[in-house]
Protein backbone atom coordinates (compact mmCIF):
# COMPACT_ATOMS: atom_id res chain seq x y z
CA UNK A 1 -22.19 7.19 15.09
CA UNK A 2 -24.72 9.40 13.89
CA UNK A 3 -28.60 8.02 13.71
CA UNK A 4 -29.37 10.51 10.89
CA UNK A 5 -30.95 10.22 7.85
CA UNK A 6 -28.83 12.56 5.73
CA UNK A 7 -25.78 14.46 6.89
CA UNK A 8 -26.07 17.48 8.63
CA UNK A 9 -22.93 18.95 6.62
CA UNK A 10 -24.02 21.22 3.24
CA UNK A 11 -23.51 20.25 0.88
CA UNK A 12 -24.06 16.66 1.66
CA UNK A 13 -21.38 14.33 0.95
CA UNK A 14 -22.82 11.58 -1.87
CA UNK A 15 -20.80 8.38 -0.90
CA UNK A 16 -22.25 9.90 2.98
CA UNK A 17 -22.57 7.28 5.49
CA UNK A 18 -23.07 8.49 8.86
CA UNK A 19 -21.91 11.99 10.98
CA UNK A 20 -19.79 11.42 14.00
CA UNK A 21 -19.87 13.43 17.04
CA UNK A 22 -19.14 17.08 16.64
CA UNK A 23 -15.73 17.52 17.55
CA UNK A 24 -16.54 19.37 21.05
CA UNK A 25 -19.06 16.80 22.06
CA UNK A 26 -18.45 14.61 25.10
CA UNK A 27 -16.54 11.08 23.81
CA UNK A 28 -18.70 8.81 23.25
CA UNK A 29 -16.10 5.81 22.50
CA UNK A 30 -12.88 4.75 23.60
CA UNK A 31 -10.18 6.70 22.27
CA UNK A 32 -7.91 4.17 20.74
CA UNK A 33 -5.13 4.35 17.37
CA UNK A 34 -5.03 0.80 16.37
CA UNK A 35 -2.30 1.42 13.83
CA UNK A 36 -0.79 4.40 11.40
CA UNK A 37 0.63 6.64 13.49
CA UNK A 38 4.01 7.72 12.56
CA UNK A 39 4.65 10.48 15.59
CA UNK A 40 3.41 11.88 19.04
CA UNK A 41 4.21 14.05 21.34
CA UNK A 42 2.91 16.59 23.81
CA UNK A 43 3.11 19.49 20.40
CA UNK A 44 1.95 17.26 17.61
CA UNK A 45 0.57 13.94 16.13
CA UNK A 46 1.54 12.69 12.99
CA UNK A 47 -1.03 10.34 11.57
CA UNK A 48 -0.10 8.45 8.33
CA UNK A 49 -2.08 8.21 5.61
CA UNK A 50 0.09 5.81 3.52
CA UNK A 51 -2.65 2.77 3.58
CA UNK A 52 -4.94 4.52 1.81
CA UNK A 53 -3.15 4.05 -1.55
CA UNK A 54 -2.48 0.51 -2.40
CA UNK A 55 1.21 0.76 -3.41
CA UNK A 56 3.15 -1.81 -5.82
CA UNK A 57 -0.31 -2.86 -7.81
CA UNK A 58 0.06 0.18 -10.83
CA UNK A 59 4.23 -0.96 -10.93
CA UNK A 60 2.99 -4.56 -11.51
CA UNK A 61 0.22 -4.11 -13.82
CA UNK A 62 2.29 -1.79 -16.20
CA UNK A 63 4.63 -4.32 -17.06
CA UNK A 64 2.31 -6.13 -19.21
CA UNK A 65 1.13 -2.72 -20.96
CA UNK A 66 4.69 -1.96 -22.04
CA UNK A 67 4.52 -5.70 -23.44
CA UNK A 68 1.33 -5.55 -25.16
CA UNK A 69 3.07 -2.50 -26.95
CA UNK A 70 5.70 -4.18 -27.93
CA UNK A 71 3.57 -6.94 -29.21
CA UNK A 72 1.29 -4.62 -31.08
CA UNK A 73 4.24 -2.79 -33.12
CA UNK A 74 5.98 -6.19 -33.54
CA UNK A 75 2.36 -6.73 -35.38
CA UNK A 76 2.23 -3.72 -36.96
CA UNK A 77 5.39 -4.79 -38.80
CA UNK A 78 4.52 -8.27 -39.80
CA UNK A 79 1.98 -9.74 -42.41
CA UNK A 80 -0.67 -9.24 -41.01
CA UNK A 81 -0.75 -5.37 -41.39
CA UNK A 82 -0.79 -6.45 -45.07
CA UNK A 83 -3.61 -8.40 -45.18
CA UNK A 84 -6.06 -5.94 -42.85
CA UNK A 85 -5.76 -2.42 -43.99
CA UNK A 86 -7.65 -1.24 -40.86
CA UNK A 87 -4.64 -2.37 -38.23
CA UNK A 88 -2.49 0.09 -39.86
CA UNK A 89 -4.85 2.40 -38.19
CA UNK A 90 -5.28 0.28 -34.84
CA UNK A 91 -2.24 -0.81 -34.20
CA UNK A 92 -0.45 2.23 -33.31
CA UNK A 93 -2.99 4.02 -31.20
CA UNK A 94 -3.57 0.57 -29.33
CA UNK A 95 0.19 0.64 -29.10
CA UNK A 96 0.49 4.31 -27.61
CA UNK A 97 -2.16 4.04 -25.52
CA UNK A 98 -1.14 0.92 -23.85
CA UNK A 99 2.33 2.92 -23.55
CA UNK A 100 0.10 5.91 -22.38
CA UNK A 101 -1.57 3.62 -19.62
CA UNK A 102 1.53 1.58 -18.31
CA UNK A 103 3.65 5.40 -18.06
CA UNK A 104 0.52 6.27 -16.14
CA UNK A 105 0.74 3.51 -13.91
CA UNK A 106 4.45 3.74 -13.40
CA UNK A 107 4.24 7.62 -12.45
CA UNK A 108 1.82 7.40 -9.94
CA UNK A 109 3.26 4.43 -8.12
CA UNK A 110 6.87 5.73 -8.39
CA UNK A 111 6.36 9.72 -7.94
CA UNK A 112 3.70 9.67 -4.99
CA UNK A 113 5.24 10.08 -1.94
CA UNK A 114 5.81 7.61 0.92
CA UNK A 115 3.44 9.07 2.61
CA UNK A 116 0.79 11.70 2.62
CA UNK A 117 0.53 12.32 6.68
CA UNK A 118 -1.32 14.40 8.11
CA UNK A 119 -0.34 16.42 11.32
CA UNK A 120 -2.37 17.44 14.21
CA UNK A 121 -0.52 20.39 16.25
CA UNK A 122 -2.22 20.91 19.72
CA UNK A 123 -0.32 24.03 20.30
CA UNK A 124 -0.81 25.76 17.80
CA UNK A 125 -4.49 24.64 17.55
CA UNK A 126 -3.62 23.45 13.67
CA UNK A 127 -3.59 20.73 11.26
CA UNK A 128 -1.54 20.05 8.59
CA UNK A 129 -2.09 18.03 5.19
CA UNK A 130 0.23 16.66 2.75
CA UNK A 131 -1.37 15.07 -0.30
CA UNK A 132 -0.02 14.58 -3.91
CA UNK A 133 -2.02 15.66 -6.84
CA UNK A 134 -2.18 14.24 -10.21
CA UNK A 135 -4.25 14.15 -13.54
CA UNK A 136 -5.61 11.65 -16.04
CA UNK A 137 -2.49 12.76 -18.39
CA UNK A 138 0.71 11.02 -18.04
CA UNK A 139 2.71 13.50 -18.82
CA UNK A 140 0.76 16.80 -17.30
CA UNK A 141 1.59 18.10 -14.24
CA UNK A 142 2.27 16.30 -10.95
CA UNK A 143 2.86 17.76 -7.84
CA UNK A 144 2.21 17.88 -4.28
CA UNK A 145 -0.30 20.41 -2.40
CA UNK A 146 -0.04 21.40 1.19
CA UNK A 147 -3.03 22.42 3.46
CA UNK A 148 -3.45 24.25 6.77
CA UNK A 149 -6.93 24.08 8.69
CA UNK A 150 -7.72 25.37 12.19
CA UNK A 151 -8.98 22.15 13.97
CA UNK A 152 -11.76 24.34 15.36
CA UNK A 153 -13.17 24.24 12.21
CA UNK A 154 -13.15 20.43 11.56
CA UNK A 155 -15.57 17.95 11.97
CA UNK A 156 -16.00 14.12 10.92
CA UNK A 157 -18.15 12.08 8.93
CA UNK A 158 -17.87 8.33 7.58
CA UNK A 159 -18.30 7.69 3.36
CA UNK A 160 -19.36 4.29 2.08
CA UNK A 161 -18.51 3.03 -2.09
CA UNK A 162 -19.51 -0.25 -2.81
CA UNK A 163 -20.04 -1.97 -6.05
CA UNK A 164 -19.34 -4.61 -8.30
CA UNK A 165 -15.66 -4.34 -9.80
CA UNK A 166 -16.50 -7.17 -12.36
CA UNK A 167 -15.18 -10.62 -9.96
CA UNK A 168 -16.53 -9.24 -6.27
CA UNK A 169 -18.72 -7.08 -4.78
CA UNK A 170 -16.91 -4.67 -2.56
CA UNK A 171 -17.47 -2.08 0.17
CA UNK A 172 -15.25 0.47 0.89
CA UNK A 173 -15.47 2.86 4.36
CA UNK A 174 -13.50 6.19 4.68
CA UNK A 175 -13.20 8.64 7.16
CA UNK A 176 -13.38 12.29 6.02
CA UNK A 177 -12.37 15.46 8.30
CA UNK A 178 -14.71 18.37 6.86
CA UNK A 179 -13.79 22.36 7.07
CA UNK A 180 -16.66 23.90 8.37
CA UNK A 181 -17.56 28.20 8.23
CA UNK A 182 -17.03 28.87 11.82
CA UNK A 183 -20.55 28.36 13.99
CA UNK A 184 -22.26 26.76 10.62
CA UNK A 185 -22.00 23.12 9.55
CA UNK A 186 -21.64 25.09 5.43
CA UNK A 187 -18.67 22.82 4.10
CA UNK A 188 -15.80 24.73 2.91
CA UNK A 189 -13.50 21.39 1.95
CA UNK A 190 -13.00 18.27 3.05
CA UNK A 191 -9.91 15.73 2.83
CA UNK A 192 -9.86 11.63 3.44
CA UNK A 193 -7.75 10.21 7.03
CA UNK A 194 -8.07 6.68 7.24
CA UNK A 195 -9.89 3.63 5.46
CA UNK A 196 -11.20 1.11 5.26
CA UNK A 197 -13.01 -0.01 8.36
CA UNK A 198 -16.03 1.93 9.87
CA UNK A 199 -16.12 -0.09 13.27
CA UNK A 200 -12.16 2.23 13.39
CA UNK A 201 -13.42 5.47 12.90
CA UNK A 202 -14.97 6.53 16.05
CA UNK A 203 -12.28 5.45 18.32
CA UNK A 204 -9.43 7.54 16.13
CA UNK A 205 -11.93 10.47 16.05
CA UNK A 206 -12.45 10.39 19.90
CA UNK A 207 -8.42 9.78 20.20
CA UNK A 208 -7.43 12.78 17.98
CA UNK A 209 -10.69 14.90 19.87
CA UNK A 210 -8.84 13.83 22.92
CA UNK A 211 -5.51 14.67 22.13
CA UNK A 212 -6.46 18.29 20.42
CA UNK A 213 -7.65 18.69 23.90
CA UNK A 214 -5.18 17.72 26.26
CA UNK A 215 -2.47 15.68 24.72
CA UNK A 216 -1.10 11.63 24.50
CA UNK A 217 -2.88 8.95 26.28
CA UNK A 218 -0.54 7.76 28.79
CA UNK A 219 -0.12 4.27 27.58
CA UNK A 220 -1.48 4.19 23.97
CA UNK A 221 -2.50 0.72 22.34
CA UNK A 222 -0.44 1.17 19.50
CA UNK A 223 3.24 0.75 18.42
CA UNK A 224 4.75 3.35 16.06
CA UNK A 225 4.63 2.58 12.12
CA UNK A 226 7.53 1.29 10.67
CA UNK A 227 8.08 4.34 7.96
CA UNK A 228 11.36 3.19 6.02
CA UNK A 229 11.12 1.39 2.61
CA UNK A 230 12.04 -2.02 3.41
CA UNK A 231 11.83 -5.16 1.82
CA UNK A 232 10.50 -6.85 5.38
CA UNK A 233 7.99 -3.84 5.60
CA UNK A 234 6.93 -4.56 2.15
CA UNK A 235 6.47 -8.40 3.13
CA UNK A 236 4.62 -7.48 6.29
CA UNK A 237 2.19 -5.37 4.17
CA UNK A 238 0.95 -8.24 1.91
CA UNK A 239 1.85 -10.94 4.68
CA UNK A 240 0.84 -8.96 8.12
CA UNK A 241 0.75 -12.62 9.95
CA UNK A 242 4.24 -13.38 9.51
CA UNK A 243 5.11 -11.06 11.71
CA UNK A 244 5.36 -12.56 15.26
CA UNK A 245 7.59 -10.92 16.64
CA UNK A 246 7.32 -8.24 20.01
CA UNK A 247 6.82 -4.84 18.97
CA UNK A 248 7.47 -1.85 20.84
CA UNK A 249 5.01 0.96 21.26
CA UNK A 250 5.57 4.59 21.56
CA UNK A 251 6.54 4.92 25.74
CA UNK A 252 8.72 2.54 25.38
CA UNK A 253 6.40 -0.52 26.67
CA UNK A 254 7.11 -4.45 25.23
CA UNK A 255 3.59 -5.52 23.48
CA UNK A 256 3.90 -9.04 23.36
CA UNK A 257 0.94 -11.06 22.20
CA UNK A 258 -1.49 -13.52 23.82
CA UNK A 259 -1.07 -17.05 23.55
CA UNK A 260 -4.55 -16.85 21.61
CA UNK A 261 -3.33 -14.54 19.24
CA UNK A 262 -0.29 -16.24 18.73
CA UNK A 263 -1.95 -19.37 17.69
CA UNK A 264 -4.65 -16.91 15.41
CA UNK A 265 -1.36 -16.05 13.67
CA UNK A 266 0.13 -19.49 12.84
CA UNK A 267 -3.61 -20.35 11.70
CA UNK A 268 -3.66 -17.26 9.45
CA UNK A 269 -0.19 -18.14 8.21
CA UNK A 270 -1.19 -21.88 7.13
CA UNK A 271 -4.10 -20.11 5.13
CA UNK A 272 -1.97 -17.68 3.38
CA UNK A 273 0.54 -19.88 2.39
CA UNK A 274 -1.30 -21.42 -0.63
CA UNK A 275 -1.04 -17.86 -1.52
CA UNK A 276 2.23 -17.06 -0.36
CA UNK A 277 3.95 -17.17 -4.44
CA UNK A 278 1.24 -14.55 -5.29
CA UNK A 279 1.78 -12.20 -1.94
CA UNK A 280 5.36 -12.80 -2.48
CA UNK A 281 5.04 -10.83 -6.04
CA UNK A 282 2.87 -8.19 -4.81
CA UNK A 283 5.43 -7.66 -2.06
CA UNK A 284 8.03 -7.28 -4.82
CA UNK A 285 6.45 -4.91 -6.18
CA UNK A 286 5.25 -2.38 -2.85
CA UNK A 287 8.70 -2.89 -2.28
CA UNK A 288 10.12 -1.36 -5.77
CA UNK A 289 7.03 1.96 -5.48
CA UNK A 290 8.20 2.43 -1.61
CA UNK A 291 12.05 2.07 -3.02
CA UNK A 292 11.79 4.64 -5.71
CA UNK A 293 8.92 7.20 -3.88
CA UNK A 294 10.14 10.37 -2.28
CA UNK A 295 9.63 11.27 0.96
CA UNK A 296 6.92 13.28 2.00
CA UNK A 297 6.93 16.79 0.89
CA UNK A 298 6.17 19.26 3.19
CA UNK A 299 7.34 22.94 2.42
CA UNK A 300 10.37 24.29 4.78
CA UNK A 301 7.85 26.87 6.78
CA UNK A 302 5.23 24.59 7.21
CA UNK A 303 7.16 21.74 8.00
CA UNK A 304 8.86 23.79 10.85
CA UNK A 305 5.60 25.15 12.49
CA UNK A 306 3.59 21.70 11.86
CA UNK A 307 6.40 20.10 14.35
CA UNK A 308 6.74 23.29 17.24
CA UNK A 309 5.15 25.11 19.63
CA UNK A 310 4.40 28.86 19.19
CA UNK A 311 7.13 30.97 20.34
């Protein structure tokens, strides 16, 4: 990673952590894809993008908003109202906006997509970018938006957000591609890949450097992600340990896993399983936002030219 004090991009990112290598530097890591990768082949590489939202949490926490609501006009009703002449006024904007929050919730978990890939076509030089767009309203418009860059025009860099979210203090990484004028470093947009681990970052950007430039590793480290809404996905998200079991990567190799890893698995289960009825509920509820989400939305022309070769 970069050694700079500030970020030679302009403007400057401000959650700006460090500058990788420019994209037609020599590697300076390993190229490696640990995980999140949905497709590859010698035309295009799908990368997902689907762990950067945490799904399941917004379906949960609107249940108790709808309640509260309930609550709140069940109080607005009762004696209460009679003896305070001010809840007549608080009652029913507490109530709508609690209705207001937990629709808001809802919505995003449910209408969001799958997944918001994004796709990395070697032949035609290109990459492609599904993300879904929404508002503070509830009820404004949704929708998703589709970009095209020309991956000579990309570059990387490496954000940082921590704070105190009112139990722990956290620290959150992200890697950002950034649009560049041609032959400046002048920022013309930028868009998120992968999070939250910085130690990640330059191996995938040396990966998808070395990929642009001449196509799949022979025998990657990775397996494929598993991309269907499933209740046993939706277990392995919350639960990644249970999952012992061989997996098989992309060339068709067995990855089987070490005897020391094994037994780093059965330890990590024992810990989790004074959590398990907790992890069990929040993979109740990935599983209902992954049920009910749509696909991935690309549009018919892009989605034809972000898979092929130019004719």
């Amino acid at each position: 990673m970069s050694d700079q004090s500030q970020s030679r991009f302009t403007p400057q990112n401000p959650n700006w952590h460090a500058d990788l290598p420019e994209r037609d530097a020599p590697d300076i890591e390993q190229p490696a894809i640990y995980s999140d990768l949905n497709y590859i082949d010698d035309t295009y590489l799908e990368y997902s993008r689907a762990s950067v939202r945490s799904r399941g949490m917004l379906v949960l926490f609107s249940i108790p908003l709808f309640l509260q609501a309930v609550f709140l006009v069940w109080m607005f009703g009762g004696e209460l109202i009679k003896e305070f002449d001010w809840f007549s006024v608080f009652m029913p904007i507490a109530a709508l906006g609690s209705i207001a929050f937990g629709i808001f919730g809802l919505r995003l978990d449910l209408a969001t997509p799958r997944d918001e890939p994004v796709r990395f076509n070697r032949k035609r030089g290109k990459v492609y970018v599904s993300e879904y767009k929404h508002t503070w309203n509830p009820f404004g418009h949704w929708g998703a938006v589709t970009k095209e860059y020309d991956w000579n025009t990309l570059q990387a860099e490496i954000t940082r957000e921590a704070g105190f979210n009112g139990k722990i203090y956290v620290v959150r990484y992200a890697l950002i591609l950034v649009s560049v004028k041609p032959g400046t470093n002048e920022v013309v947009d930028r868009f998120r890949l992968a999070m939250p681990f910085d130690n990640y970052f330059p191996p995938l950007w040396a990966y998808l450097k070395h990929y642009m430039r001449g196509g799949p590793i022979v025998k990657p480290e990775t397996a494929l992600r598993r991309q269907e809404a499933s209740f046993i996905n939706s277990m392995y998200e919350w639960l990644p340990t249970f999952e012992i079991t061989q997996t098989t990567g992309y060339n068709g190799e067995i990855i089987k896993h070490s005897f020391g890893a094994s037994v780093a698995i059965l330890f990590g289960n024992l810990l989790l399983s004074a959590l398990f009825p907790l992890l069990f509920i929040m993979a109740v509820s990935h599983y209902i936002a992954m049920r009910f989400a749509p696909e991935s939305i690309w549009p018919p022309e892009m989605d034809e030219a972000s898979k092929t070769a130019p004719t």
